[in-house]
Protein backbone atom coordinates (compact mmCIF):
# COMPACT_ATOMS: atom_id res chain seq x y z
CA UNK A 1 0.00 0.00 0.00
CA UNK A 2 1.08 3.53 -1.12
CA UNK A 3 1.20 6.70 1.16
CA UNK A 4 -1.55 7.72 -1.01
CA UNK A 5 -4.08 5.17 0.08
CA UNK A 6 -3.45 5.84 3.85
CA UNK A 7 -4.82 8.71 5.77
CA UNK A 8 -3.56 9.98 9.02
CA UNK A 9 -5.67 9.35 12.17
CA UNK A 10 -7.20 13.03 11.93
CA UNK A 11 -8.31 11.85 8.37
CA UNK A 12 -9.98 9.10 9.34
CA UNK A 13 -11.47 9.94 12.44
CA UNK A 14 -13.47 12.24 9.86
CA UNK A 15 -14.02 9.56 7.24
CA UNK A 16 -15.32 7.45 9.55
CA UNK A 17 -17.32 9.96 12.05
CA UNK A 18 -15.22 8.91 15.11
CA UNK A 19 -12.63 10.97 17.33
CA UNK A 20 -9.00 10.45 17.43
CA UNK A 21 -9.31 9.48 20.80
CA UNK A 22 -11.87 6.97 20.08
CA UNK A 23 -9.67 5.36 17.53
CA UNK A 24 -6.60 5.11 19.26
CA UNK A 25 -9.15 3.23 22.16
CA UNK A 26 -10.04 1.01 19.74
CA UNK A 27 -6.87 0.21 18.68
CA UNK A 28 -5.38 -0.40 22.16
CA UNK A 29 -8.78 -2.73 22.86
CA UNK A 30 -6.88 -4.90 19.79
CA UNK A 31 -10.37 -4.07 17.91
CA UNK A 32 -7.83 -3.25 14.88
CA UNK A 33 -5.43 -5.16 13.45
CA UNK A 34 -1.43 -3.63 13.66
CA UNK A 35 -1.75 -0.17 12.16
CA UNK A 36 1.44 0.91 9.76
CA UNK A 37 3.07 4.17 11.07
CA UNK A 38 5.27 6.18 9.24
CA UNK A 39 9.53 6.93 10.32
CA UNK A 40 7.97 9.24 12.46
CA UNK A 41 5.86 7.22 13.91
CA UNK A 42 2.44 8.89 12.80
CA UNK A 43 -0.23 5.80 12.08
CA UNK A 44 -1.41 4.98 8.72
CA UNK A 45 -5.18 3.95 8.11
CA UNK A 46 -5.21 1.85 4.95
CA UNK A 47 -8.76 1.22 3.40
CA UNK A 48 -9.23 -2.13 5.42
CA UNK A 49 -8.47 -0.56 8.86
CA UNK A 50 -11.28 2.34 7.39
CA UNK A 51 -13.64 -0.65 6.90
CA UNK A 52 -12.85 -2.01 10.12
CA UNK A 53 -13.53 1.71 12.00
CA UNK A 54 -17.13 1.68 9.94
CA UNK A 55 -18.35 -1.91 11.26
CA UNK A 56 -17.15 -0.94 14.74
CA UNK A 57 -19.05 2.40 14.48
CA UNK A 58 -22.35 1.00 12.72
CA UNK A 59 -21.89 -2.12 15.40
CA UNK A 60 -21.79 0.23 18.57
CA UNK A 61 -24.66 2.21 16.83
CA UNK A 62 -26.97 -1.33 17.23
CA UNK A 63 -25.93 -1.54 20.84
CA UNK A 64 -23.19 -4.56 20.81
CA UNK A 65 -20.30 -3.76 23.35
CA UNK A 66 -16.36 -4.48 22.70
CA UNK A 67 -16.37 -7.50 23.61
CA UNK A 68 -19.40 -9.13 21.61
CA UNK A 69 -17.51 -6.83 18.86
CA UNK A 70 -14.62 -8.69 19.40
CA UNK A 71 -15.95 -12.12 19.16
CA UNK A 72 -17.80 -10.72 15.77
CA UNK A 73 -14.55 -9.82 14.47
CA UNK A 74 -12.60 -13.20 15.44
CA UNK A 75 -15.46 -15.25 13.88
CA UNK A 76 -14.69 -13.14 10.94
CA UNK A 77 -11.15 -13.69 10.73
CA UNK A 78 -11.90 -17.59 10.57
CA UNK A 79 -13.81 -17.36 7.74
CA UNK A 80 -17.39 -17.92 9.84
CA UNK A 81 -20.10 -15.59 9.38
CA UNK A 82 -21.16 -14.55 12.05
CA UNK A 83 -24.66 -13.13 11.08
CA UNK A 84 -26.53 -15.90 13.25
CA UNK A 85 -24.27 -14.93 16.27
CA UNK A 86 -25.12 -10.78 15.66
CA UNK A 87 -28.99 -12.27 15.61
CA UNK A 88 -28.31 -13.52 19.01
CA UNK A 89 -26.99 -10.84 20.28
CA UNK A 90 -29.19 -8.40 19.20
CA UNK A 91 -32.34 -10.30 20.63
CA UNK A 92 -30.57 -10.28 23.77
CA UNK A 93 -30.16 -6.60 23.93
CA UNK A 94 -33.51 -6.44 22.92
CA UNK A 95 -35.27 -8.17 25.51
CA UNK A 96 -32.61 -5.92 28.29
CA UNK A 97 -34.22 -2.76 26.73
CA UNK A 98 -37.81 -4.44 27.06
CA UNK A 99 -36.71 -5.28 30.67
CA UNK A 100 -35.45 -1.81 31.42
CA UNK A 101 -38.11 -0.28 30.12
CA UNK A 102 -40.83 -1.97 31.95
CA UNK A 103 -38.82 -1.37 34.90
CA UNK A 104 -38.30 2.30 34.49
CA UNK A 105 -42.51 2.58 33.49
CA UNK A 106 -42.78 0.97 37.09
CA UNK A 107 -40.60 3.02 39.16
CA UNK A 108 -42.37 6.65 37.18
CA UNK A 109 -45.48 4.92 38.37
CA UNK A 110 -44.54 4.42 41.81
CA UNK A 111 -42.37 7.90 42.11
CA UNK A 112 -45.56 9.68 40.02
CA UNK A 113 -47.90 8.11 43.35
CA UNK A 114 -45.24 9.17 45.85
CA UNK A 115 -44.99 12.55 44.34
CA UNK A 116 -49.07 12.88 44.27
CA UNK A 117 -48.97 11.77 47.83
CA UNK A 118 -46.44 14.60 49.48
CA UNK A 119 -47.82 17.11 47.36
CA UNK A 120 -49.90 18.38 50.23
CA UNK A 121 -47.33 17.65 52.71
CA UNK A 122 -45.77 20.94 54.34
CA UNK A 123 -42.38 21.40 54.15
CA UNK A 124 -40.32 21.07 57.16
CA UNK A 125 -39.14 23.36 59.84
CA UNK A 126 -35.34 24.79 58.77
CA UNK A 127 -34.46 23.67 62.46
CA UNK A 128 -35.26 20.46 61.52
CA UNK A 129 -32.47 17.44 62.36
CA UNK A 130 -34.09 15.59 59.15
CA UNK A 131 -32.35 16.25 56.01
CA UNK A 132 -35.57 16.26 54.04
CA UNK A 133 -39.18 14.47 55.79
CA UNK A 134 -40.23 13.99 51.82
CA UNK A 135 -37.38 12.31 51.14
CA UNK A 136 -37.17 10.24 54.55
CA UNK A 137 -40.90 9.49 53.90
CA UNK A 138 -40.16 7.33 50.87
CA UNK A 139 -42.00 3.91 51.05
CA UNK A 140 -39.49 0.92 51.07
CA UNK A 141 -39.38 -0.50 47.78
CA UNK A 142 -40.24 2.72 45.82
CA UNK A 143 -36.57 3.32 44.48
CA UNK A 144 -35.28 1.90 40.84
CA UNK A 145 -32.56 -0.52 42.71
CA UNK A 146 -29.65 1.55 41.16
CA UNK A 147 -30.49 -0.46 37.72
CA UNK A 148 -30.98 3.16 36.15
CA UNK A 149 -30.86 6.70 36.42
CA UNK A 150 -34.51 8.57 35.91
């Protein structure tokens, strides 16, 4: 491959619609394969590591993580495709956003009865050694469990 078929990092990153930073992550993850640098030691994106940065975008865009990525990639590499495996996958992440989102529908339900019921509740005294009696008046069981931020 020619210097003319390579484009710097900077170049790239725009081709592709990633950040430098982002890149260079991906390369230390070993999500790309050993990236040609010049005598100076700037790296050199050839058209298959470009190809490479565009599945790993699009595949982050569906929701698979580095790892399931990864295993994408190395299926790849052994000359499996690994289409049934991405079906997999993304049915799993499916049914997690199903899960969170019936979760998160609960807990507005539950904070949207809460919030109807201390509406009429006066606020406290300042001299008060409570922190906050709306707060400290919570029902047990009425938080999200830490599984997601509202």
């Amino acid at each position: 491959m020619n210097g003319k078929e390579c484009l710097t990092i900077g170049e790239a990153a725009k081709r592709t619609g990633l950040t430098t930073q982002g890149i260079r992550f991906y390369e230390r993850h070993g999500l790309l394969p050993k990236i040609g640098r010049t005598h100076t030691g700037y790296r050199l994106f050839g058209p298959d590591v470009l190809r490479r940065l565009e599945f790993i975008r699009q595949a982050r865009q569906v929701g698979l993580s580095l790892n399931e990525i990864k295993e994408i990639l190395a299926m790849g590499k052994t000359g499996r495709a690994p289409c049934c495996r991405v079906r997999e996958l993304l049915a799993g992440r499916l049914e997690e956003l199903d899960r969170s989102i019936a979760e998160m529908s609960n807990f507005r339900n539950r904070l949207r009865l809460f919030l109807a019921g201390i509406a009429s509740m006066p606020d406290q005294a300042d001299t008060s050694q409570n922190v906050c009696v709306l707060i400290e008046s919570a029902p047990a069981g009425l938080g999200n469990k830490g599984r997601f931020r509202p």
